[in-house]
PDB file of N, CA and C in Angstrom:
ATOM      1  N   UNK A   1      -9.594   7.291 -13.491  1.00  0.00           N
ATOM      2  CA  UNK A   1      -8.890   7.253 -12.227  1.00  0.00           C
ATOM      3  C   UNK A   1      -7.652   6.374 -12.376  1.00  0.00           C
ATOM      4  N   UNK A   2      -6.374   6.763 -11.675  1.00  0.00           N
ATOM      5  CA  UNK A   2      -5.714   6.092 -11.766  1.00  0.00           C
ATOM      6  C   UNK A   2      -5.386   4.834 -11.077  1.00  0.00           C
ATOM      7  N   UNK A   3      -4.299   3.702 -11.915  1.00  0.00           N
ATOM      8  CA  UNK A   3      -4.879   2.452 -10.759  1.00  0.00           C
ATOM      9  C   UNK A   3      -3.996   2.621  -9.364  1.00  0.00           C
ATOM     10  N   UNK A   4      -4.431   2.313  -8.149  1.00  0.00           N
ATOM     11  CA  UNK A   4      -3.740   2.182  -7.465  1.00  0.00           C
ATOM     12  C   UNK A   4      -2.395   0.975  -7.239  1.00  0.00           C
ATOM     13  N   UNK A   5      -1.364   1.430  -6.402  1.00  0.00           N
ATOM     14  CA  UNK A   5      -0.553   0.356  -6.296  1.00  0.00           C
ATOM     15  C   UNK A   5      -0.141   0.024  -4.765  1.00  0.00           C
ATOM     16  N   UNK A   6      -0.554  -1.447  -4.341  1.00  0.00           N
ATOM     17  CA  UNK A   6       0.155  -1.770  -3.266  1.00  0.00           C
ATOM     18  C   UNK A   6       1.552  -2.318  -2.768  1.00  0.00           C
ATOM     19  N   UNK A   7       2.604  -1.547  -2.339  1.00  0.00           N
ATOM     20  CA  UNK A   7       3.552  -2.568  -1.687  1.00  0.00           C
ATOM     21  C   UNK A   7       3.367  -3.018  -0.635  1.00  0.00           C
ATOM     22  N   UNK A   8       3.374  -4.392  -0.509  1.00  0.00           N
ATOM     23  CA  UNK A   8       2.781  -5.398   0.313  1.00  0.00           C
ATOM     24  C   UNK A   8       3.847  -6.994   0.542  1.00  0.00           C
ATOM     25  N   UNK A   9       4.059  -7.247   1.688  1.00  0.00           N
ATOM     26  CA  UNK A   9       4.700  -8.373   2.346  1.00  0.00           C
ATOM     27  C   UNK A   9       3.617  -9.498   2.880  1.00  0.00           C
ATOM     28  N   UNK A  10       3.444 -10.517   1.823  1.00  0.00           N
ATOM     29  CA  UNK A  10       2.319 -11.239   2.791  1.00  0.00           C
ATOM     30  C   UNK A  10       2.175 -11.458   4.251  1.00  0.00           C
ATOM     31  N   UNK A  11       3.100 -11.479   4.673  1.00  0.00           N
ATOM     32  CA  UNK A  11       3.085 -11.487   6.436  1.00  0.00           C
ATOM     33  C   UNK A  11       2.817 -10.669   7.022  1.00  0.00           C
ATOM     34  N   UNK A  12       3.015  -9.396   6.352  1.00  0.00           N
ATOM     35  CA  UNK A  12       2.671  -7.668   6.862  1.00  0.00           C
ATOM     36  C   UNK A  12       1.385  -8.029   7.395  1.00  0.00           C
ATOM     37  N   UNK A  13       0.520  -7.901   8.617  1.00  0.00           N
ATOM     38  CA  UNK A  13      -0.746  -7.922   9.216  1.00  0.00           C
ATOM     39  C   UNK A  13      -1.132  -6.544   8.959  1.00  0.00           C
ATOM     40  N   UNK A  14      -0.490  -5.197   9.155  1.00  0.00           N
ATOM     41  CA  UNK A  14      -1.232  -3.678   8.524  1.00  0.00           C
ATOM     42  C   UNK A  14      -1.569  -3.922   6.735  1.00  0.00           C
ATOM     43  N   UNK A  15      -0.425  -5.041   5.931  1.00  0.00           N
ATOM     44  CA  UNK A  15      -0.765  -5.271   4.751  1.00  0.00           C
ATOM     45  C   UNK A  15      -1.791  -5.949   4.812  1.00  0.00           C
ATOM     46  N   UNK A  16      -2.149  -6.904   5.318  1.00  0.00           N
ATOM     47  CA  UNK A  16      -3.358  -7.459   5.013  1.00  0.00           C
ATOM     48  C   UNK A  16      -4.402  -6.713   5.609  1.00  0.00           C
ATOM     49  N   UNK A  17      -4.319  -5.974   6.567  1.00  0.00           N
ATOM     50  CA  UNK A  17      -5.538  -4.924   6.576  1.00  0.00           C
ATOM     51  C   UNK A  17      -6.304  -4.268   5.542  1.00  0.00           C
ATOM     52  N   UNK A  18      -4.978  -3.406   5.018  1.00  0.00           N
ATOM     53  CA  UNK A  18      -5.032  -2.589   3.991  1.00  0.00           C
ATOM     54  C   UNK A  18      -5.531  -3.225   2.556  1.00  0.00           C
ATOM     55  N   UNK A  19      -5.101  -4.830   2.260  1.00  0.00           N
ATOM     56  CA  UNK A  19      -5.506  -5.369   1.669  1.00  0.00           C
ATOM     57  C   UNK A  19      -6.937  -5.998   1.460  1.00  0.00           C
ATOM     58  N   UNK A  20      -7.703  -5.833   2.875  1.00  0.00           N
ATOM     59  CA  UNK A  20      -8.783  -6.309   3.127  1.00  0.00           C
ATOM     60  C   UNK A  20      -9.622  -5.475   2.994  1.00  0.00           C
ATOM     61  N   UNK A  21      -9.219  -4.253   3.249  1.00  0.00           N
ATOM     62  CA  UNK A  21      -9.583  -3.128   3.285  1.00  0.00           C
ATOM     63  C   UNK A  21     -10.617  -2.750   1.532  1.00  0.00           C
ATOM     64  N   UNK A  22      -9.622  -3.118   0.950  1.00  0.00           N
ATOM     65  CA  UNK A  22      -9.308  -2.480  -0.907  1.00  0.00           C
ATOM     66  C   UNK A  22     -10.430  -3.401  -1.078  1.00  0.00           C
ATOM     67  N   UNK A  23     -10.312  -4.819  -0.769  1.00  0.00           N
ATOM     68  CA  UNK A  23     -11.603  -5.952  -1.032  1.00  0.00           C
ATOM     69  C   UNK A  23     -12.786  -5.670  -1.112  1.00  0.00           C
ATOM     70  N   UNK A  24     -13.039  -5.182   0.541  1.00  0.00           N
ATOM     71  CA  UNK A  24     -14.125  -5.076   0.982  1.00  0.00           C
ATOM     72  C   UNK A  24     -15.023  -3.191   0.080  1.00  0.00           C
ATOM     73  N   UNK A  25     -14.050  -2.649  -0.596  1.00  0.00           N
ATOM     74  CA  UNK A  25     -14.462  -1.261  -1.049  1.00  0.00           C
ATOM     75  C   UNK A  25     -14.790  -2.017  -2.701  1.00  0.00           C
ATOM     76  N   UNK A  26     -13.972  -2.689  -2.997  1.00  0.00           N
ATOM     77  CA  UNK A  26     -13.734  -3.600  -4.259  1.00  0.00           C
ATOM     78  C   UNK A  26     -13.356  -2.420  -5.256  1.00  0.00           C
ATOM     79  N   UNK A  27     -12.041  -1.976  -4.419  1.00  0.00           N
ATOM     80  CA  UNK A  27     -11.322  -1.365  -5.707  1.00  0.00           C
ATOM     81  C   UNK A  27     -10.491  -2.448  -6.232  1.00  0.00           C
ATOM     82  N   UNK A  28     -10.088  -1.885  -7.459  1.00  0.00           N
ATOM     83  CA  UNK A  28      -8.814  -1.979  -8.401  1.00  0.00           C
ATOM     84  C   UNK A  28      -7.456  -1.874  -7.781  1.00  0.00           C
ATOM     85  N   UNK A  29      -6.619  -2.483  -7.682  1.00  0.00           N
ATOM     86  CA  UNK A  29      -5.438  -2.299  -7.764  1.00  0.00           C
ATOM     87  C   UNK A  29      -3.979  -3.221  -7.448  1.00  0.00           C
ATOM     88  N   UNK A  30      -3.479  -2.684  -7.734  1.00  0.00           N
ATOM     89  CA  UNK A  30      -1.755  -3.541  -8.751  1.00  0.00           C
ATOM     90  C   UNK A  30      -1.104  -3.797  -7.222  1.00  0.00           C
ATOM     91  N   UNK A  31      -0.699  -5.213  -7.154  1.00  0.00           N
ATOM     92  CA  UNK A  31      -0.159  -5.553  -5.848  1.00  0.00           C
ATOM     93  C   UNK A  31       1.277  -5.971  -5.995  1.00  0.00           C
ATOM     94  N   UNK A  32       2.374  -4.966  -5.498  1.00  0.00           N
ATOM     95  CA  UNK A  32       3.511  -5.159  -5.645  1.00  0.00           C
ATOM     96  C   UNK A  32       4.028  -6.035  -4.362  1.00  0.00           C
ATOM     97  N   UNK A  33       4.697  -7.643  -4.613  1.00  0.00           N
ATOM     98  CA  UNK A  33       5.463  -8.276  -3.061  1.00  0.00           C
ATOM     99  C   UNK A  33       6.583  -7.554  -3.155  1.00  0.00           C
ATOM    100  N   UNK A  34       6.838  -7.155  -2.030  1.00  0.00           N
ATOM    101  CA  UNK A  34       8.261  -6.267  -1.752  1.00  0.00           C
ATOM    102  C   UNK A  34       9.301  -7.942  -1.025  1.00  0.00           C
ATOM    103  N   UNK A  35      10.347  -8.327  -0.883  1.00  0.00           N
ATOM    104  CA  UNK A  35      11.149  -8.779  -0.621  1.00  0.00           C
ATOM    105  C   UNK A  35      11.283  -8.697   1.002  1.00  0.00           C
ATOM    106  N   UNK A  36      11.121  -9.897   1.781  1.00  0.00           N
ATOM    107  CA  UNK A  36      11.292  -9.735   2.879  1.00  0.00           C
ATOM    108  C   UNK A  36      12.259  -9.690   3.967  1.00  0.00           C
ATOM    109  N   UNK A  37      12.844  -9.117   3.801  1.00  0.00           N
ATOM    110  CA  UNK A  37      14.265  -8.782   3.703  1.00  0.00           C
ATOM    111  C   UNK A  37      14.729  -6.838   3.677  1.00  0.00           C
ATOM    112  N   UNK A  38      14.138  -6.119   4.922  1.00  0.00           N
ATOM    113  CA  UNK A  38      13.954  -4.997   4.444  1.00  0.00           C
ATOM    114  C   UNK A  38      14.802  -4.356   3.348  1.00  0.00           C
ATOM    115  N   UNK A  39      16.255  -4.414   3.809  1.00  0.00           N
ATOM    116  CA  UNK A  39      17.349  -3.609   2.864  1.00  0.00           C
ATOM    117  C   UNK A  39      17.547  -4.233   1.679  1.00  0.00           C
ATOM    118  N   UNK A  40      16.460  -5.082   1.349  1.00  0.00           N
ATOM    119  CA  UNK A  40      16.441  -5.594  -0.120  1.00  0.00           C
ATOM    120  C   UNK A  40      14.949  -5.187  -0.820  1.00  0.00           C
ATOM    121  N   UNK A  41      14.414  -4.074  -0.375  1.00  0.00           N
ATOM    122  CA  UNK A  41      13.069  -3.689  -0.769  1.00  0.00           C
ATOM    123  C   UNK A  41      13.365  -2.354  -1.460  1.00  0.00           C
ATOM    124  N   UNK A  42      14.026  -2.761  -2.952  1.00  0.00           N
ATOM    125  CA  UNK A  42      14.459  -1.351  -3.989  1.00  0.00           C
ATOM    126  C   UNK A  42      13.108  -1.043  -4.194  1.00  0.00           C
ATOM    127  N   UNK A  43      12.466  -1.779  -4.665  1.00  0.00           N
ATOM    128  CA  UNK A  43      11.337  -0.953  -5.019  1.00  0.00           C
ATOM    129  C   UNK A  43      10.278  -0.073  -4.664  1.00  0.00           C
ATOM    130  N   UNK A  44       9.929  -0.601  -3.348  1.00  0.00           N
ATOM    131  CA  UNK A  44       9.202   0.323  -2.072  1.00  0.00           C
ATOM    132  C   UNK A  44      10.235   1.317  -1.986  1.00  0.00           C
ATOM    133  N   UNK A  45      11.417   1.450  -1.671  1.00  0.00           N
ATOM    134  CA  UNK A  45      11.956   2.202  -1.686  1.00  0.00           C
ATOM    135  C   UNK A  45      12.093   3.414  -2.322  1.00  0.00           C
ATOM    136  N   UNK A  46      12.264   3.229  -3.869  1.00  0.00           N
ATOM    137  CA  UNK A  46      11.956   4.006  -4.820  1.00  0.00           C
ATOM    138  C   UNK A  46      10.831   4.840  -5.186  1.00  0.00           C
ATOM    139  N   UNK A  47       9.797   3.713  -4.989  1.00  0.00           N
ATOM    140  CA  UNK A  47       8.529   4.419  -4.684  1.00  0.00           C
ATOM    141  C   UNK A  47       7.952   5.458  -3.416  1.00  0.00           C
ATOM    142  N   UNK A  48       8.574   4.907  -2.100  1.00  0.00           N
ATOM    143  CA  UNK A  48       8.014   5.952  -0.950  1.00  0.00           C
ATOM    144  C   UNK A  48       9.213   6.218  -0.591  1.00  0.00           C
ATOM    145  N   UNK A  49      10.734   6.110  -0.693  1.00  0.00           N
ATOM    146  CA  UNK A  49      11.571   6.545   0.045  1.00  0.00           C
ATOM    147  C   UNK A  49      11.896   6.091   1.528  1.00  0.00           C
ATOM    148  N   UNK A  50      11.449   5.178   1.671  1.00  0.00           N
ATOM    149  CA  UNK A  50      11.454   3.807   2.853  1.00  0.00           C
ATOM    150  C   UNK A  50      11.481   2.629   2.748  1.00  0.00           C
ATOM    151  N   UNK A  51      11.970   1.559   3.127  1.00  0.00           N
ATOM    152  CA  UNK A  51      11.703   0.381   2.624  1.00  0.00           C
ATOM    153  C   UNK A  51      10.424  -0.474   3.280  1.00  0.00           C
ATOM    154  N   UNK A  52       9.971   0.480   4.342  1.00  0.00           N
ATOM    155  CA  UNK A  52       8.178  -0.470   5.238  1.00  0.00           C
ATOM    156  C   UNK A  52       7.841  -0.213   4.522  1.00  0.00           C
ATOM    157  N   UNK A  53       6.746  -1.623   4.764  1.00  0.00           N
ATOM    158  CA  UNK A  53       5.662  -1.524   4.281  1.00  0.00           C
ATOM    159  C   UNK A  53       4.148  -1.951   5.135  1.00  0.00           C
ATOM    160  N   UNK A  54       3.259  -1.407   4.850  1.00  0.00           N
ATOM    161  CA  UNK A  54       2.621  -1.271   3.821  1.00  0.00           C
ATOM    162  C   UNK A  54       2.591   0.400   3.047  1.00  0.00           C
ATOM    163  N   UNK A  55       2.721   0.445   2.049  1.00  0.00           N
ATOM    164  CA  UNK A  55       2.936   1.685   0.741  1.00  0.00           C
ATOM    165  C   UNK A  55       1.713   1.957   0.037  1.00  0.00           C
ATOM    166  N   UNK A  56       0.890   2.545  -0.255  1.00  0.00           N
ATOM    167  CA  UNK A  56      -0.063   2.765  -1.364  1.00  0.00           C
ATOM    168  C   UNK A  56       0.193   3.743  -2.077  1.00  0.00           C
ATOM    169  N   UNK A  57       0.273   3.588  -3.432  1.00  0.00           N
ATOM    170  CA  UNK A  57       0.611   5.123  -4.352  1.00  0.00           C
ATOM    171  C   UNK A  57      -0.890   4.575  -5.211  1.00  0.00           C
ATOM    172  N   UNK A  58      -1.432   6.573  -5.262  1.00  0.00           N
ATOM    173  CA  UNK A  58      -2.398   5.856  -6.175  1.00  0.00           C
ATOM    174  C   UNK A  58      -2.510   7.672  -6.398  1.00  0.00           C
ATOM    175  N   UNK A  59      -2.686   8.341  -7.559  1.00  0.00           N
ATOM    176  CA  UNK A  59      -2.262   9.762  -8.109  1.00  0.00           C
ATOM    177  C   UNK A  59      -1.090  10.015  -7.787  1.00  0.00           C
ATOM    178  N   UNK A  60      -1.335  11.127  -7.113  1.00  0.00           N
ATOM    179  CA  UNK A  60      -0.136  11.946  -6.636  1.00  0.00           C
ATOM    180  C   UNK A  60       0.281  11.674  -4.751  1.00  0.00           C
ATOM    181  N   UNK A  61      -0.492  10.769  -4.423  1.00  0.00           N
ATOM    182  CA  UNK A  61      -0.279  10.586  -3.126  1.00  0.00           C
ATOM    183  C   UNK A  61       0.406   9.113  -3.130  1.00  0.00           C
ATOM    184  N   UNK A  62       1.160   8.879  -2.341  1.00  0.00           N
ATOM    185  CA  UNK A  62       1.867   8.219  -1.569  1.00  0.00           C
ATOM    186  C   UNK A  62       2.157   7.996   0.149  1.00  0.00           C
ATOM    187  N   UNK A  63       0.904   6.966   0.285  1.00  0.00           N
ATOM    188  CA  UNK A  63       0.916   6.579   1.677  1.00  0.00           C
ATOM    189  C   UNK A  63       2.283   5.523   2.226  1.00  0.00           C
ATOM    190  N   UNK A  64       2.332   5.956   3.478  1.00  0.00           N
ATOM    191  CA  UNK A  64       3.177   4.675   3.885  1.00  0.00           C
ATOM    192  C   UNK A  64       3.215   4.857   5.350  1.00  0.00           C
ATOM    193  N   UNK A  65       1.748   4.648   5.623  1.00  0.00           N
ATOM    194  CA  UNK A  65       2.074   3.848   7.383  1.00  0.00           C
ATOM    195  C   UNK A  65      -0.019   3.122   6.778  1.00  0.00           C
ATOM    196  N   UNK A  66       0.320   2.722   7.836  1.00  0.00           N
ATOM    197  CA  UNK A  66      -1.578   1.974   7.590  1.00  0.00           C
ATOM    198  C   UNK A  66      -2.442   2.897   7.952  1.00  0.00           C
ATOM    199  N   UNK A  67      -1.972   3.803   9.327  1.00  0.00           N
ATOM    200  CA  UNK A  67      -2.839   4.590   9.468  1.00  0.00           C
ATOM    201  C   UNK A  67      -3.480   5.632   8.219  1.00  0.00           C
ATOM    202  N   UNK A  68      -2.656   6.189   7.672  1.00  0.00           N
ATOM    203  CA  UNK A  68      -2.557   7.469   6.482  1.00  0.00           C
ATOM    204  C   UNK A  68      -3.383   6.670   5.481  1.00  0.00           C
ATOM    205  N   UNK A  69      -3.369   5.405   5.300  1.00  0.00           N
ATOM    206  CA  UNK A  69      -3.702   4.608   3.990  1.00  0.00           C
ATOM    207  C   UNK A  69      -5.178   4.332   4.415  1.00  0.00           C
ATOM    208  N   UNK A  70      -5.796   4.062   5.502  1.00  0.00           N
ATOM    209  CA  UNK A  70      -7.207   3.746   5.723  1.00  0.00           C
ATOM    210  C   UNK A  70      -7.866   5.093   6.038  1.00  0.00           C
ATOM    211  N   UNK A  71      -7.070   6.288   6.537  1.00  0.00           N
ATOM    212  CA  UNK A  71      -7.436   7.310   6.263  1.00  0.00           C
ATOM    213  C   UNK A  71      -8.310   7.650   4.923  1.00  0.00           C
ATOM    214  N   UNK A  72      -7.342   7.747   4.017  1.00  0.00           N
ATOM    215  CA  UNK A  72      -7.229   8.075   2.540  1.00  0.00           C
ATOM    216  C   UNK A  72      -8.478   6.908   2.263  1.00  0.00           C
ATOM    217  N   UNK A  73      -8.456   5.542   2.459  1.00  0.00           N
ATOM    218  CA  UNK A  73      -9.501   5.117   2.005  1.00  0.00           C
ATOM    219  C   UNK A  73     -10.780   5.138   2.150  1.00  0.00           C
ATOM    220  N   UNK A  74     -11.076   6.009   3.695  1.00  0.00           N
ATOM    221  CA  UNK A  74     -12.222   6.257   3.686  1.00  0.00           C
ATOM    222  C   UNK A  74     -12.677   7.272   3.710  1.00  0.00           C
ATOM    223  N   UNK A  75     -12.092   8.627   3.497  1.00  0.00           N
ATOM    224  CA  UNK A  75     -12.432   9.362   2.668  1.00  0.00           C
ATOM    225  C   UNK A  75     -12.797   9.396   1.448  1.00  0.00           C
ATOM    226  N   UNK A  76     -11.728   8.590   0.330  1.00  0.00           N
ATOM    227  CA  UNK A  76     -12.754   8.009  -0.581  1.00  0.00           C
ATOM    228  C   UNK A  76     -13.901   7.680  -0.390  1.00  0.00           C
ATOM    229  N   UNK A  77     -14.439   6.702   0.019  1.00  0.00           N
ATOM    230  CA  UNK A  77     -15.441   5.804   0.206  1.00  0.00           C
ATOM    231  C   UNK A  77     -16.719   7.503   0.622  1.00  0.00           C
ATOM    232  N   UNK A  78     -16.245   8.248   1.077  1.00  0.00           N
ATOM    233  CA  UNK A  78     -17.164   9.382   1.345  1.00  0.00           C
ATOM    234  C   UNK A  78     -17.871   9.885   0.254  1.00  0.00           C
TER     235      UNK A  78
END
């Protein structure tokens, strides 16, 4: 499986959801800080084509609102 990746703003409260989220399932995965400072967030950017966050790429999917991302995680978890 591939690893997942979070873009994540420690202050983000949907990030720390999502982050609490990953804990409590005790997956794996690579935690990118995006820059807080939206129009300085190249990398979220690059990755989802937005600079919010919270982002999860993990295959071929690419989440980016919290809702879509706890979706996706608990379907996993199914």
């Amino acid at each position: 499986m591939a690893r997942m990746k979070l873009y994540n703003l420690e202050s983000c409260p949907e990030c720390r959801a999502v982050r609490e989220k990953l804990c409590e399932m005790q997956m794996t995965y690579t935690i990118i800080n995006v820059h807080p400072v939206r129009e300085k967030r190249r990398k979220v950017h690059k990755a989802s084509g937005q600079h919010g966050v919270p982002v999860l790429v993990h295959n071929d999917k690419t989440l980016t609102s919290v809702d879509h991302i706890m979706q996706y995680l608990a379907e996993m978890k199914e």
